[in-house]
Protein backbone atom coordinates (compact mmCIF):
# COMPACT_ATOMS: atom_id res chain seq x y z
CA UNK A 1 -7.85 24.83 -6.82
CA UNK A 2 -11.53 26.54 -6.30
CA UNK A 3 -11.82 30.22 -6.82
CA UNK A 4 -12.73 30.35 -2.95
CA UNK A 5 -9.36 29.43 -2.75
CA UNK A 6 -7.54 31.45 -4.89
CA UNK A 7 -9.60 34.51 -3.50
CA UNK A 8 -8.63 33.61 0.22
CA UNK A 9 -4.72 33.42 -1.16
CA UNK A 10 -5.07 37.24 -2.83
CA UNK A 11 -7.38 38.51 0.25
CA UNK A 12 -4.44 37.17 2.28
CA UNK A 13 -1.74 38.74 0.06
CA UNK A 14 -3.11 42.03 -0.22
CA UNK A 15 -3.06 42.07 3.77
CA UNK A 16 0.38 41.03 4.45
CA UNK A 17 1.67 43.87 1.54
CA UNK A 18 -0.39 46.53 3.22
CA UNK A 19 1.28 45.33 7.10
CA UNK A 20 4.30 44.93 5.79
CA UNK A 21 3.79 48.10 4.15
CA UNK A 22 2.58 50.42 6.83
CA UNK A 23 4.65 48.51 9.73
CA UNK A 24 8.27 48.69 8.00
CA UNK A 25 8.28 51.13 5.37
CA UNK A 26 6.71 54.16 6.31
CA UNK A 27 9.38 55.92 8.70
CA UNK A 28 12.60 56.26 7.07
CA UNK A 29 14.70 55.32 9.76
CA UNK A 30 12.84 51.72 10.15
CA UNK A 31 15.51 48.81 10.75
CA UNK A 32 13.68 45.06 10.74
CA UNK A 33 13.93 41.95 9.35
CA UNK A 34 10.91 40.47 7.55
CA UNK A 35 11.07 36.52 6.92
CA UNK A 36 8.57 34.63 4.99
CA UNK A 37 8.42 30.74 4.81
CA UNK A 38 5.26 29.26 3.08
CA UNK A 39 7.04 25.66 2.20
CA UNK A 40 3.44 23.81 3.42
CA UNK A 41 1.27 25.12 0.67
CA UNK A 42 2.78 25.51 -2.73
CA UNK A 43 -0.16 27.34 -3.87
CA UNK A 44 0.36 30.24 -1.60
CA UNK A 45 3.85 30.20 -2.57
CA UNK A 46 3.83 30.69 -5.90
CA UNK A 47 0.97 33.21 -4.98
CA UNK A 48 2.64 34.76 -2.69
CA UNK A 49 6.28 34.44 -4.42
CA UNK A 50 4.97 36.65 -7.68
CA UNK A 51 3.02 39.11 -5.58
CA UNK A 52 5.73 39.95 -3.43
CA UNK A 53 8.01 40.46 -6.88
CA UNK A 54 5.76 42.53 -7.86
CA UNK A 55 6.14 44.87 -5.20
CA UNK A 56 9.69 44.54 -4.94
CA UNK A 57 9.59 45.30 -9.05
CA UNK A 58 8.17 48.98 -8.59
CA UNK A 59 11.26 50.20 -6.58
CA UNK A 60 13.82 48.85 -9.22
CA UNK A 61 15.59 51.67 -11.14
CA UNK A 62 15.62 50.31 -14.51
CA UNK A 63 13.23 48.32 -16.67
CA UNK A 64 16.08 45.15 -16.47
CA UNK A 65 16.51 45.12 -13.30
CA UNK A 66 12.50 44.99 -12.82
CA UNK A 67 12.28 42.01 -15.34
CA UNK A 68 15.52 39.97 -12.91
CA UNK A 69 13.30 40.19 -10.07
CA UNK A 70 10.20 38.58 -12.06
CA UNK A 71 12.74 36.10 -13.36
CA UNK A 72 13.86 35.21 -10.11
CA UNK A 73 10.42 34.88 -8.74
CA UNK A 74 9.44 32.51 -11.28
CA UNK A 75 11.79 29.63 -10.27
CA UNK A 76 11.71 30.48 -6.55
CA UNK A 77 8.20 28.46 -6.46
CA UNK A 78 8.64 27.67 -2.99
CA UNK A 79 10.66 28.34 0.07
CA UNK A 80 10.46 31.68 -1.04
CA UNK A 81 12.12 34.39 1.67
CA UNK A 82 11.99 38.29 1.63
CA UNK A 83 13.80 39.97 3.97
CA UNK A 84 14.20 43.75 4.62
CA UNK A 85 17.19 45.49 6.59
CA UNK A 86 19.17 48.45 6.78
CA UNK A 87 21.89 49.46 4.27
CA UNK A 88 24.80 48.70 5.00
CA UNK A 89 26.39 50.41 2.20
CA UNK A 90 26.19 54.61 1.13
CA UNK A 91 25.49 53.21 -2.76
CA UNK A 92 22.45 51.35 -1.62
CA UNK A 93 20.61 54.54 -1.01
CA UNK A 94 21.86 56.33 -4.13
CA UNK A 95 20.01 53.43 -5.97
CA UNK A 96 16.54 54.30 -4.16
CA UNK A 97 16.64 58.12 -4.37
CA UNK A 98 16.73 57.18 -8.09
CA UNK A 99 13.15 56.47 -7.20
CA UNK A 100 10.16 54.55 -9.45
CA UNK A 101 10.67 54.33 -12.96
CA UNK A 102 7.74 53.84 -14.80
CA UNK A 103 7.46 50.55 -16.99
CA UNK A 104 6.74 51.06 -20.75
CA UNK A 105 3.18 50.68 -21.60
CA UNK A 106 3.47 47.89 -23.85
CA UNK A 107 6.00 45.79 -22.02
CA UNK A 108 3.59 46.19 -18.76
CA UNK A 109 0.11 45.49 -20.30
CA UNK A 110 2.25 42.21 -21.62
CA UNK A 111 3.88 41.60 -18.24
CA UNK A 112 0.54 42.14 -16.55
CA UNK A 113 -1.31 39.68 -19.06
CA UNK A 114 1.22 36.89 -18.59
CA UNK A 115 0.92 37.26 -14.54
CA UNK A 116 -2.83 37.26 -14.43
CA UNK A 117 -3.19 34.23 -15.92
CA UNK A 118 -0.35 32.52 -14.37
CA UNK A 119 -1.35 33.24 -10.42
CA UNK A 120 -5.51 33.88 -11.38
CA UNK A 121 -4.56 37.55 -10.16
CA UNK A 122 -8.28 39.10 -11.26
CA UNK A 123 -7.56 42.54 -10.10
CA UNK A 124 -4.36 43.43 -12.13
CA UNK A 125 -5.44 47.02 -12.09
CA UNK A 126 -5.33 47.53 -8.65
CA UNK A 127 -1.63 46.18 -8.26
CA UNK A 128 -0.76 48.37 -10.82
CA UNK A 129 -2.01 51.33 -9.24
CA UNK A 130 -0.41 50.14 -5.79
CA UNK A 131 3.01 48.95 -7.22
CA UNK A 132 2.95 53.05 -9.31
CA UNK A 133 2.07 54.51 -5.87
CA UNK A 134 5.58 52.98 -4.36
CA UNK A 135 7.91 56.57 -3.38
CA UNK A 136 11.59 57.22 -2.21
CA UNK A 137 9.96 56.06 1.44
CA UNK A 138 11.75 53.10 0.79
CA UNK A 139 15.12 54.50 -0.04
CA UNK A 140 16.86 53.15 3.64
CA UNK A 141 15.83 49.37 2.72
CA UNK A 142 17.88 46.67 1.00
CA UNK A 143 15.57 43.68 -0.51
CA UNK A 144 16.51 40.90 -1.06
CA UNK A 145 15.13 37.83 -2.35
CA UNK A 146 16.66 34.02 -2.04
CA UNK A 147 15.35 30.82 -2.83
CA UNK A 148 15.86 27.69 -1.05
CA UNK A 149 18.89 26.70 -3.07
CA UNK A 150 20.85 29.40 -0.83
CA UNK A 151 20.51 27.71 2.17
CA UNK A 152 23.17 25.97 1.81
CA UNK A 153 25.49 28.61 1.50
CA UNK A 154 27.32 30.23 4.48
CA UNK A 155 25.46 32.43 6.40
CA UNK A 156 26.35 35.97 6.84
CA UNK A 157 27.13 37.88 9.93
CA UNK A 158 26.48 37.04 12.97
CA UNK A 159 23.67 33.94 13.44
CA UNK A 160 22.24 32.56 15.99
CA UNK A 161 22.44 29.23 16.27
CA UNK A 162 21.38 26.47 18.97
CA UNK A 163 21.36 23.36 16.23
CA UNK A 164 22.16 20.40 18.88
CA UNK A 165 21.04 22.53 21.81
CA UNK A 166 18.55 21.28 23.93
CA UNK A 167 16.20 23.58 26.10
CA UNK A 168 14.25 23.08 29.18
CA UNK A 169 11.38 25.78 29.37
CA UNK A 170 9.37 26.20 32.76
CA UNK A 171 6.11 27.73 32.80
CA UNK A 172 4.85 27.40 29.07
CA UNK A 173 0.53 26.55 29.84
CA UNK A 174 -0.60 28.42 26.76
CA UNK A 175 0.32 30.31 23.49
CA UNK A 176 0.40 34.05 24.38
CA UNK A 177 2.88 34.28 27.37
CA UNK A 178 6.47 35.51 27.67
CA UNK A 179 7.53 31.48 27.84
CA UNK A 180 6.17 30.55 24.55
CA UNK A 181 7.56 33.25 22.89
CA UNK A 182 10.95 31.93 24.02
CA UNK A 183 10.46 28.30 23.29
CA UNK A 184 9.76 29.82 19.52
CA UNK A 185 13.00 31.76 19.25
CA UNK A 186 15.00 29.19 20.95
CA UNK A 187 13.14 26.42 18.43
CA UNK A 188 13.73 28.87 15.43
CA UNK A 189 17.54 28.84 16.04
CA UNK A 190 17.57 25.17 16.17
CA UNK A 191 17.13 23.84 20.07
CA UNK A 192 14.91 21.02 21.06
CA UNK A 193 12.21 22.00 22.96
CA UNK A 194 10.88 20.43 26.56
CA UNK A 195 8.47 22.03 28.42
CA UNK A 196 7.33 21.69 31.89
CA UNK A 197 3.36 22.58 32.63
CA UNK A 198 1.96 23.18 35.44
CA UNK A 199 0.02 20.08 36.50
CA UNK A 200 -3.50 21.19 36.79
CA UNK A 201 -3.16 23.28 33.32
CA UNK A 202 -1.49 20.49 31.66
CA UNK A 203 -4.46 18.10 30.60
CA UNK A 204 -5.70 21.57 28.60
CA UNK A 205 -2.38 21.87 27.44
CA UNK A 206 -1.78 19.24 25.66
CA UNK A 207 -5.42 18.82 24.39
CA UNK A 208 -5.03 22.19 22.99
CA UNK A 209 -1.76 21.21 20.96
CA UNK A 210 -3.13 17.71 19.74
CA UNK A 211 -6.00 19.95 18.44
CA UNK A 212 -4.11 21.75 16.83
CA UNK A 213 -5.33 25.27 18.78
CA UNK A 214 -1.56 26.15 18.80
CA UNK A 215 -0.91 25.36 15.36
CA UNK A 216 -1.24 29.30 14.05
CA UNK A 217 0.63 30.20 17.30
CA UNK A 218 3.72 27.75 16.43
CA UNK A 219 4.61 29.00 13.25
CA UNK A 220 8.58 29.53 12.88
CA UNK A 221 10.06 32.15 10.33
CA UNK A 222 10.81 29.17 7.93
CA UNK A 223 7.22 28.02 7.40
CA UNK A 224 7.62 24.77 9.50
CA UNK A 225 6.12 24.56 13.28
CA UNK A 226 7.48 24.71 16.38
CA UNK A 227 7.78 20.89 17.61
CA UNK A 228 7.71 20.18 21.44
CA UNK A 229 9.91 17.17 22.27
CA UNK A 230 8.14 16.64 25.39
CA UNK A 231 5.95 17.83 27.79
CA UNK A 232 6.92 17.43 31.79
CA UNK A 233 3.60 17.96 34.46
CA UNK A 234 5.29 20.12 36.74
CA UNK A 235 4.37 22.24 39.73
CA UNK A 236 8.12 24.51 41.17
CA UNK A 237 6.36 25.36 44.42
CA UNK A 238 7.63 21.79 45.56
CA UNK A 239 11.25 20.21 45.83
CA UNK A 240 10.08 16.47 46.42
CA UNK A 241 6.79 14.68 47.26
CA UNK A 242 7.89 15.37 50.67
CA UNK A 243 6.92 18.74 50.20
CA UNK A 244 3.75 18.36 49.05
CA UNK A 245 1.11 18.48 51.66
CA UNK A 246 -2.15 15.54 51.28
CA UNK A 247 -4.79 17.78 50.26
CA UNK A 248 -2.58 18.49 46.90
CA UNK A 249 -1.53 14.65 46.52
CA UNK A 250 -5.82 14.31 46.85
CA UNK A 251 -6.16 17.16 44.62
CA UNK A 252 -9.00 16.14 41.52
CA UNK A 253 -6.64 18.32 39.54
CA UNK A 254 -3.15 16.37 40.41
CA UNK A 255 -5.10 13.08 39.97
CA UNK A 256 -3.56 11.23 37.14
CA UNK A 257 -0.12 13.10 37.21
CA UNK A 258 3.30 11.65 38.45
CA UNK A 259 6.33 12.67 38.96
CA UNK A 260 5.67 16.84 39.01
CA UNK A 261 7.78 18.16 41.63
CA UNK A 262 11.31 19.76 40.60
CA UNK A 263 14.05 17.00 41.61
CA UNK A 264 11.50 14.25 40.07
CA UNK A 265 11.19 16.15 36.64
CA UNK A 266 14.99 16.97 36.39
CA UNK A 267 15.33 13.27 37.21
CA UNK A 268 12.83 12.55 34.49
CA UNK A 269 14.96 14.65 32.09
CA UNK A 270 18.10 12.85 33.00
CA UNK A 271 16.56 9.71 32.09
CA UNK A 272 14.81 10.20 28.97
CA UNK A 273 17.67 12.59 27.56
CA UNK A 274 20.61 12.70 29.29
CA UNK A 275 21.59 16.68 29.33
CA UNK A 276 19.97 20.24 28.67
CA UNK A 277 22.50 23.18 27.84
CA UNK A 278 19.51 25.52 28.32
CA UNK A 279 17.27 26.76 31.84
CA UNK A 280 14.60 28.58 31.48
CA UNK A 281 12.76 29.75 34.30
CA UNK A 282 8.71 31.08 33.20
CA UNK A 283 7.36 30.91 36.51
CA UNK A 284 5.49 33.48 38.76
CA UNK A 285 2.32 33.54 40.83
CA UNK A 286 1.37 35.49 44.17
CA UNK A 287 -2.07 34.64 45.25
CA UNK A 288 -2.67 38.02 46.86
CA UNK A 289 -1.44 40.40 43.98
CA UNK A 290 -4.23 42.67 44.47
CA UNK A 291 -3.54 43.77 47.83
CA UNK A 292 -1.21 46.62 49.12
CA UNK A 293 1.89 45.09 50.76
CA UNK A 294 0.79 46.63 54.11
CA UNK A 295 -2.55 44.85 53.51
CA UNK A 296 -1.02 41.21 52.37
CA UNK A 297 -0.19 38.46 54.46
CA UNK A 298 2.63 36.53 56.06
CA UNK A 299 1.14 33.39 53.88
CA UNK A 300 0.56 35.18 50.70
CA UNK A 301 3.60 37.35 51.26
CA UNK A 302 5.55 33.72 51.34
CA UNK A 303 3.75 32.10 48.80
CA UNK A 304 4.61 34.64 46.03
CA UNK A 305 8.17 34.59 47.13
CA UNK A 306 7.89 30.66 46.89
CA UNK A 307 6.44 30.58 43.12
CA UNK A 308 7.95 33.28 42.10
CA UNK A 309 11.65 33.75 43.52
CA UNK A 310 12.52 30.56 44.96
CA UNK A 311 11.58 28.05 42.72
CA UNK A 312 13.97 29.56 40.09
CA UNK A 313 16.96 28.35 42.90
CA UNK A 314 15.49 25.00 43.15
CA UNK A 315 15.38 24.73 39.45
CA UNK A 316 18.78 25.60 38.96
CA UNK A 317 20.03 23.40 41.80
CA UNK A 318 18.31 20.24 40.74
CA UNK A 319 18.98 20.55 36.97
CA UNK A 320 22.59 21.97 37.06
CA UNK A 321 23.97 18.69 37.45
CA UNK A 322 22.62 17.47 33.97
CA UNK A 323 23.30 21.14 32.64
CA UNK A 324 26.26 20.86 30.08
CA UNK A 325 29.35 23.51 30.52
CA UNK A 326 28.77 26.44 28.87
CA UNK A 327 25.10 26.41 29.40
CA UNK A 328 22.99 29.43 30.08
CA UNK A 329 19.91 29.98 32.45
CA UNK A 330 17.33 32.75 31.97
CA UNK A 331 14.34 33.96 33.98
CA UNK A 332 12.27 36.56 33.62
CA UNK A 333 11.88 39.65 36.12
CA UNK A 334 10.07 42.73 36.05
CA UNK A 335 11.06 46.56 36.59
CA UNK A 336 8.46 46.73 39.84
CA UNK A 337 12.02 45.23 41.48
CA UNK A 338 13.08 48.17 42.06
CA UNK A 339 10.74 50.77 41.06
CA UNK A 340 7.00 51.63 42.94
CA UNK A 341 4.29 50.19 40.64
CA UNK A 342 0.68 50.95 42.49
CA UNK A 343 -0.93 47.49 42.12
CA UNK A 344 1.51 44.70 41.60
CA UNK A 345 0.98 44.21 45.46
CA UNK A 346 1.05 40.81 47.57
CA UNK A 347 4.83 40.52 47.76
CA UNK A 348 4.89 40.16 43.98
CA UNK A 349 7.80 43.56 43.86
CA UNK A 350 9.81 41.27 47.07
CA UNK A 351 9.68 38.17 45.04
CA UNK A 352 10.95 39.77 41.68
CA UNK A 353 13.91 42.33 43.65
CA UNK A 354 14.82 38.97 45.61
CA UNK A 355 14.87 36.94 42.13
CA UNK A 356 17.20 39.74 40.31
CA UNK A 357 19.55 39.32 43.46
CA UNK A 358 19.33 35.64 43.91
CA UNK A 359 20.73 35.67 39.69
CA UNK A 360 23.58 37.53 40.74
CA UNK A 361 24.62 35.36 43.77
CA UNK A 362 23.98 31.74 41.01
CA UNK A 363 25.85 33.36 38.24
CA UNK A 364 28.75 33.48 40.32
CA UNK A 365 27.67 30.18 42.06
CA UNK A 366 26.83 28.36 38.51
CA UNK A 367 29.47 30.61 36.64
CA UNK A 368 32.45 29.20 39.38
CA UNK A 369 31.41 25.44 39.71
CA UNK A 370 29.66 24.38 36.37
CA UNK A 371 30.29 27.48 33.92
CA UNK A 372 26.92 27.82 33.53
CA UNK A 373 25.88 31.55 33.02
CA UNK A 374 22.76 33.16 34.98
CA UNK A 375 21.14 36.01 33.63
CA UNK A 376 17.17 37.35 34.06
CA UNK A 377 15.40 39.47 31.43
CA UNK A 378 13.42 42.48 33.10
CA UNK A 379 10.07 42.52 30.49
CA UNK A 380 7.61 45.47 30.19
CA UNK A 381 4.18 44.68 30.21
CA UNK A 382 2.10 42.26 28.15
CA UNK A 383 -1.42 41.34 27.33
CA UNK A 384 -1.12 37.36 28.55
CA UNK A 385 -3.44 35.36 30.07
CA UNK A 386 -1.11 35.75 33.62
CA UNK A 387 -0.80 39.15 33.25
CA UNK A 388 -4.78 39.71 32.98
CA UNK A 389 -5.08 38.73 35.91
CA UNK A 390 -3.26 41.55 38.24
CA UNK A 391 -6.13 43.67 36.68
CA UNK A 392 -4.70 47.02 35.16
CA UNK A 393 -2.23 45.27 32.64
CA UNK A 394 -4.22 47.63 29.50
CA UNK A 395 -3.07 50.70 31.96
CA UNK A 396 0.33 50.02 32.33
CA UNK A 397 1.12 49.32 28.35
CA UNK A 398 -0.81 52.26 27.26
CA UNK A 399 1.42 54.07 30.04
CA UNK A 400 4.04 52.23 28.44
CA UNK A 401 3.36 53.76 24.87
CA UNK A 402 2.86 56.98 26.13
CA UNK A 403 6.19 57.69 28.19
CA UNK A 404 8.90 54.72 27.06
CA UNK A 405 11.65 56.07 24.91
CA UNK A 406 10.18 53.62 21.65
CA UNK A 407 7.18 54.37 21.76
CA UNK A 408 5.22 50.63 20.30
CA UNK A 409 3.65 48.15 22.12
CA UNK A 410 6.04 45.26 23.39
CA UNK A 411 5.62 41.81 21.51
CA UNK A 412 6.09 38.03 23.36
CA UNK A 413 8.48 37.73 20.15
CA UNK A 414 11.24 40.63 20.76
CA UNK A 415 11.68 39.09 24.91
CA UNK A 416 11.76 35.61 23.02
CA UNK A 417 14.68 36.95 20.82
CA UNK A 418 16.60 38.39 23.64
CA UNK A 419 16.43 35.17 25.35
CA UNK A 420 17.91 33.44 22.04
CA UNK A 421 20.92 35.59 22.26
CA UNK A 422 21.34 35.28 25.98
CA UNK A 423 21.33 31.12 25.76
CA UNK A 424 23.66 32.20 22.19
CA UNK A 425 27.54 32.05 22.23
CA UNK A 426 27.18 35.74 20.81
CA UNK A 427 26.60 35.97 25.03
CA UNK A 428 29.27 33.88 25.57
CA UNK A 429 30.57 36.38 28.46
CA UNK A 430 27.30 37.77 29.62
CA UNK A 431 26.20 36.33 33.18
CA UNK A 432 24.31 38.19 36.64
CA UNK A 433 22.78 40.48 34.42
CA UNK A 434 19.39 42.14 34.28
CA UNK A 435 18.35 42.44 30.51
CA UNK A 436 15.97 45.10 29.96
CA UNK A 437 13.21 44.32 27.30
CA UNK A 438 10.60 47.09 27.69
CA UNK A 439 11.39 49.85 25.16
CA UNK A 440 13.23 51.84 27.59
CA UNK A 441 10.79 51.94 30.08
CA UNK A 442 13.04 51.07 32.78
CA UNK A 443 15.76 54.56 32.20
CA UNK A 444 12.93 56.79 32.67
CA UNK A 445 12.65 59.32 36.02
CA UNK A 446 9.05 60.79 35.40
CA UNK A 447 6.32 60.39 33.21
CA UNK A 448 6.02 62.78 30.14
CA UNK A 449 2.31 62.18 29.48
CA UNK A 450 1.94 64.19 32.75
CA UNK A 451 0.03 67.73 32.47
CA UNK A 452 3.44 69.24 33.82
CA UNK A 453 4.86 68.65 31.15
CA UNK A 454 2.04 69.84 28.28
CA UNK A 455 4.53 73.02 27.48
CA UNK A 456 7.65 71.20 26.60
CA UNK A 457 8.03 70.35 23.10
CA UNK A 458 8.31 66.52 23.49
CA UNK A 459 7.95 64.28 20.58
CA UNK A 460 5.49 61.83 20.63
CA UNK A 461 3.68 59.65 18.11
CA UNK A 462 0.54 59.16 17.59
CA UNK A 463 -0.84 55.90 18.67
């Protein structure tokens, strides 16, 4: 190793202790789960292994139980996870209002000399002054650290897990939307991934994934990356190639593409793998979003009904039939359904209160025929390429942070998650619902960041 590399491994270090720091450990009533998995580069595992020990050392209560951790870091060279949750039992916080004990001055200048040169660390005193620092802050967390060897053992409560699940995800053209965050989740519990693109984004697509553009984006919580079984040109505006009109068959940007319309792709599936337990529907465009709905057209009012509402119907219709029983199908909605949101014009509101209804009426369809359940996850706003381009998406999160119940900006990650559980047997009898995903958002009447309300004593963070 070069020292450029070993100072890129601490630089990196020092960063994730400080966000992991300041995200999960400074409110005492933080609940999370933090999982590491650096299995590619052993270097930054062992780096990253004793480091994180470290840290973890300066909230033990005794001097023995500080010297365990080390020990346990030491043969945990790689595979290496550290996870932080609640308590789940009284004695847990007893042991943290015990606070920092302080190491002897002999053992630690020992400790400290055996560590530096071990890992390279050159800035021992800093650590030292960082790990001292540590306060009762971090009396509502239980660490733990495992190596790879417990992966084997049974897991504890209740998992996840889609291991022999395959997944068909519509709508997935780039890294930062709502529909890669739920290929991620559903690849982290252990589905197969397929993906249908839409056909004049694809060719960027998959150049960008070959390239490996995505590579930082695909990252799972056990180190490894995200694998995409296949990828399926697809455009859900159109049933069959009867559909399709000639100046899209013409189209420079269809040219080299075949079989893209719905019943060809779910044929496609059928052929190259037989089944799919899992639907999910990423799809949602309405060409004249801009405009007031008493300024939009019959055409565009149609056409964002088409993308955006409809297409989810002919998806489930054509791929039910190579859906296995006890399948689940998601889509993804948003709270302008049923609420007045100035700006998300051009039938966009029609298209997502007629999708929320048109779930109901297919879980009970799906639910009845196939026992497949139907549920669509209502998502608060997010900075994605899609959502750019409506125009005031930085307005509506920052009106978001200042009036939700939780006030934090919504990740791709925590909708992904949701979606896990829904396609889960933990949502075994879940089906027609709408799952909201927006930090409360959605159970609010008015908006507390309004002047009318600058004498009530509302708590608010800063932000």
């Amino acid at each position: 190793t070069t020292p450029e590399q070993v100072g890129l491994v601490q630089r990196e270090s020092f960063d994730f202790i400080e966000t992991y720091k300041s995200s999960f450990c400074t409110k005492p009533t933080c609940s999370g789960v933090v999982v590491l998995g650096f299995q590619q580069n052993q270097l930054i595992t062992t780096s990253l292994s004793l480091y994180l020990s470290l840290k973890l050392s300066a909230l033990a209560p005794s001097v023995a139980q500080r010297f365990h951790i080390l020990k346990m870091a030491a043969t945990a060279l790689s595979g290496l996870q550290i996870s932080a949750a609640r308590p789940s039992i009284s004695s847990t916080r007893r042991i943290f209002r015990a606070g920092v004990a302080s190491v002897g001055a002999d053992s630690k200048g020992a400790l400290w000399a055996k560590l530096a040169s071990t890992c390279h660390i050159t800035s021992g005193q800093h650590f030292q002054r960082n790990f001292m620092s540590s306060s009762a802050k971090f009396e509502n967390f239980v660490t733990k650290a495992m190596s790879e060897g417990s992966e084997n053992k049974p897991a504890s409560g209740l998992p996840i897990d889609l291991k022999g699940k395959r997944a068909f995800i519509a709508g997935v053209a780039d890294d930062n939307g709502y529909g890669w965050a739920i290929a991620k989740s559903l690849a982290a519990a252990g589905a197969e991934i397929l993906v249908g693109t839409w056909v004049p984004a694809l060719n960027i697509f998959e150049s960008s994934l070959r390239r490996g553009k995505f590579d930082e984006s695909r990252v799972l919580p056990d180190g490894s990356l995200m694998k995409i079984t296949k990828i399926y040109p697809l455009d859900a505006v159109f049933d069959n190639q009867e559909d399709v009109p000639e100046d899209i068959k013409t189209n420079k940007r269809y040219a080299g593409s075949s079989n893209w319309t719905v019943q060809e792709v779910a044929e496609s599936v059928k052929q190259d793998f037989g089944s799919i337990d899992i639907l999910v529907h990423s799809l949602a465009n309405g060409p004249e979003v801009i405009k007031p709905l008493l300024e939009t057209s019959r055409k565009g009012y149609l056409a964002a009904i088409s993308a955006s509402s409809y297409s989810y119907v002919s998806l489930l219709k054509h791929f039910i039939p190579i859906m296995n029983p006890g399948g689940s199908s998601i889509s993804l909605t948003y709270i302008a359904s049923e609420r007045i949101i100035p700006g998300y014009g051009g039938g966009m509101s029609s298209a997502k209160a007629a999708l929320e209804s048109d779930t109901r009426v297919m879980a009970f369809e799906a639910g009845r025929k196939h026992k497949i359940r139907v549920n669509t996850i209502s998502a608060g706003p997010l900075r994605s390429r899609a959502a750019k381009a409506i125009g005031f998406i930085d307005t509506m999160i920052e009106y978001s942070l200042a009036n939700a119940p939780l006030q934090k900006e919504l990740s791709a990650d925590e909708v992904g998650n949701t979606a896990a559980f829904l396609a889960s047997p933990l949502a075994s009898a879940i089906t027609g619902a709408v799952i909201y995903v927006d930090n409360g958002l959605n159970a609010m009447g008015v908006g507390v960041d309004s002047p009318i309300f600058k004498d009530l004593d509302i708590p608010k963070d800063k932000h």
